[in-house]
C-alpha atoms as a PDB file:
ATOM      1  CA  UNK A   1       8.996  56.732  -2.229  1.00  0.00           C
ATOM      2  CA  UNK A   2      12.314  55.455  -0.669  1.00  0.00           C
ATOM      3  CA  UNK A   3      14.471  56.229   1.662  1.00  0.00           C
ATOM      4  CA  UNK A   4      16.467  58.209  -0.783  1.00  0.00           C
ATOM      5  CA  UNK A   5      16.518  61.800  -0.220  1.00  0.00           C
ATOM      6  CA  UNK A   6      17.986  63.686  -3.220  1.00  0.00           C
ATOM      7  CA  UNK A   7      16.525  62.911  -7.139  1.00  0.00           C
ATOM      8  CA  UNK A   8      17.888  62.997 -10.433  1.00  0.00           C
ATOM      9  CA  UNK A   9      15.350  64.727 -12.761  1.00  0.00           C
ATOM     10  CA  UNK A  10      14.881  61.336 -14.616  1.00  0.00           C
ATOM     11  CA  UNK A  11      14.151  59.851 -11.483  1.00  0.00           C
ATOM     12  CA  UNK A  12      11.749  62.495 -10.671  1.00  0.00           C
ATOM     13  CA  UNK A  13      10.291  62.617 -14.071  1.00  0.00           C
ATOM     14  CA  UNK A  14       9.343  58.678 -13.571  1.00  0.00           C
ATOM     15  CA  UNK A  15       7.710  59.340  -9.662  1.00  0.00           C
ATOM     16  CA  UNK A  16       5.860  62.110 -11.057  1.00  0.00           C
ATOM     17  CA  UNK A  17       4.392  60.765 -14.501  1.00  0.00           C
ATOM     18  CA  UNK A  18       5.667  63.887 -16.157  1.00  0.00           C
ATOM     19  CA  UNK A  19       7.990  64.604 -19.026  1.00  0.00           C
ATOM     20  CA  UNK A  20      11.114  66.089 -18.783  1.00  0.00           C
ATOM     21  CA  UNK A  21      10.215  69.681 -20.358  1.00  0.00           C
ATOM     22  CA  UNK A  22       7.337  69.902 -17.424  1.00  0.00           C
ATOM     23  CA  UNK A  23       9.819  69.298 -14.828  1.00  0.00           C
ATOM     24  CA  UNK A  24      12.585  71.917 -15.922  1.00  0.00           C
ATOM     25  CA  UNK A  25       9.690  74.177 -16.516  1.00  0.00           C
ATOM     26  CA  UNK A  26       8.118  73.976 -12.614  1.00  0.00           C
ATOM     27  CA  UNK A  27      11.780  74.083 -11.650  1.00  0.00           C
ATOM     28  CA  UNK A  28      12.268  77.442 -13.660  1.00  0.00           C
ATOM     29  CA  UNK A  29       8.739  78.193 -11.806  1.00  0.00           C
ATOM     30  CA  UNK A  30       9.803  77.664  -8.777  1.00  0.00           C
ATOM     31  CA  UNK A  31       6.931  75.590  -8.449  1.00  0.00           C
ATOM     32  CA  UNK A  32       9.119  72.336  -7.504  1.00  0.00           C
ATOM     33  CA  UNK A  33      12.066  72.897  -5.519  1.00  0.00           C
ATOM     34  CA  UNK A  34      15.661  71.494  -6.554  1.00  0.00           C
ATOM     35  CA  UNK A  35      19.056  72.241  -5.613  1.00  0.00           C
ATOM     36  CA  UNK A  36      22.214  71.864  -7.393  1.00  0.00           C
ATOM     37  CA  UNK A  37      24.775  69.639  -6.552  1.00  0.00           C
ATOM     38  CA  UNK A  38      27.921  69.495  -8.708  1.00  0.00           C
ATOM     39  CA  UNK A  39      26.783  70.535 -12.036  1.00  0.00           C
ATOM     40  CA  UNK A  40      23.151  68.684 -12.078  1.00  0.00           C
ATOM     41  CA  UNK A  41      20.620  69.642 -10.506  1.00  0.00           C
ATOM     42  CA  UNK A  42      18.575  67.261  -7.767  1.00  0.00           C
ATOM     43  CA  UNK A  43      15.047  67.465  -6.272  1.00  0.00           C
ATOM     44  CA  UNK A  44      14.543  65.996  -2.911  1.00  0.00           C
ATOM     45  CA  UNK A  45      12.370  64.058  -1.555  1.00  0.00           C
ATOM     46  CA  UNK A  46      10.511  66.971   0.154  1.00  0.00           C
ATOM     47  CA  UNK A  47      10.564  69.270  -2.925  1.00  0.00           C
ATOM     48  CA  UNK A  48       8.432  66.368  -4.127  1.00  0.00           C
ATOM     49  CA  UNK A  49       6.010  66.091  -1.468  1.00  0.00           C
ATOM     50  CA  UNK A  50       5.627  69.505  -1.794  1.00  0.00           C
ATOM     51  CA  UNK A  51       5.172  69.950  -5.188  1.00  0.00           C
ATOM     52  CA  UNK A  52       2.438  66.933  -4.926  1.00  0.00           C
ATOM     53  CA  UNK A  53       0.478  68.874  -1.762  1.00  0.00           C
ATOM     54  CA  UNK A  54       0.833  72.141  -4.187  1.00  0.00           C
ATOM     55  CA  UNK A  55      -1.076  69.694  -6.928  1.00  0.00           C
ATOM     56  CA  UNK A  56      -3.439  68.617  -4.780  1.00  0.00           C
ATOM     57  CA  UNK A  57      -4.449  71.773  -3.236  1.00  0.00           C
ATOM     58  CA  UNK A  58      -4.978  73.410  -6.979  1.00  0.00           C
ATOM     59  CA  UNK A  59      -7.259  70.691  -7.796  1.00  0.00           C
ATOM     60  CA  UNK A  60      -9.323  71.279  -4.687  1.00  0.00           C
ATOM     61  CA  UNK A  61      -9.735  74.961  -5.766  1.00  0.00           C
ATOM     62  CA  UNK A  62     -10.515  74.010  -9.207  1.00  0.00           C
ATOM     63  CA  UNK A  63     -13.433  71.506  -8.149  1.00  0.00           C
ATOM     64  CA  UNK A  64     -14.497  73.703  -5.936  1.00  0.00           C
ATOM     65  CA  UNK A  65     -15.491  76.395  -8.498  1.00  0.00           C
END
């Protein structure tokens, strides 16, 4: 990542390898953090490292089992 702080979702779709329905649907979630800014909507750059460490941690669990 840059030093850029706030995301468009197409720019988060292309950091996170996912489409553009899974994004609006772990922002519905809650799962990855956005705000709003005008009328879009932007994820920041620590929504995204959060959402990642949330990833991460599931998969641990998973393997685990």
């Amino acid at each position: 990542m840059t030093d850029q702080q706030l995301y468009r979702v197409t720019e988060a779709m292309a950091i996170l390898a996912m489409s553009r329905s899974v994004i609006y649907e772990e922002m519905r979630s809650g799962r990855l953090g956005w705000v709003k800014r005008g009328r879009s909507r932007r994820i920041s750059a620590a929504d995204i490292a959060d959402y990642l460490a949330l990833l991460k941690a599931e998969t641990k669990r998973r393997v685990a089992l």
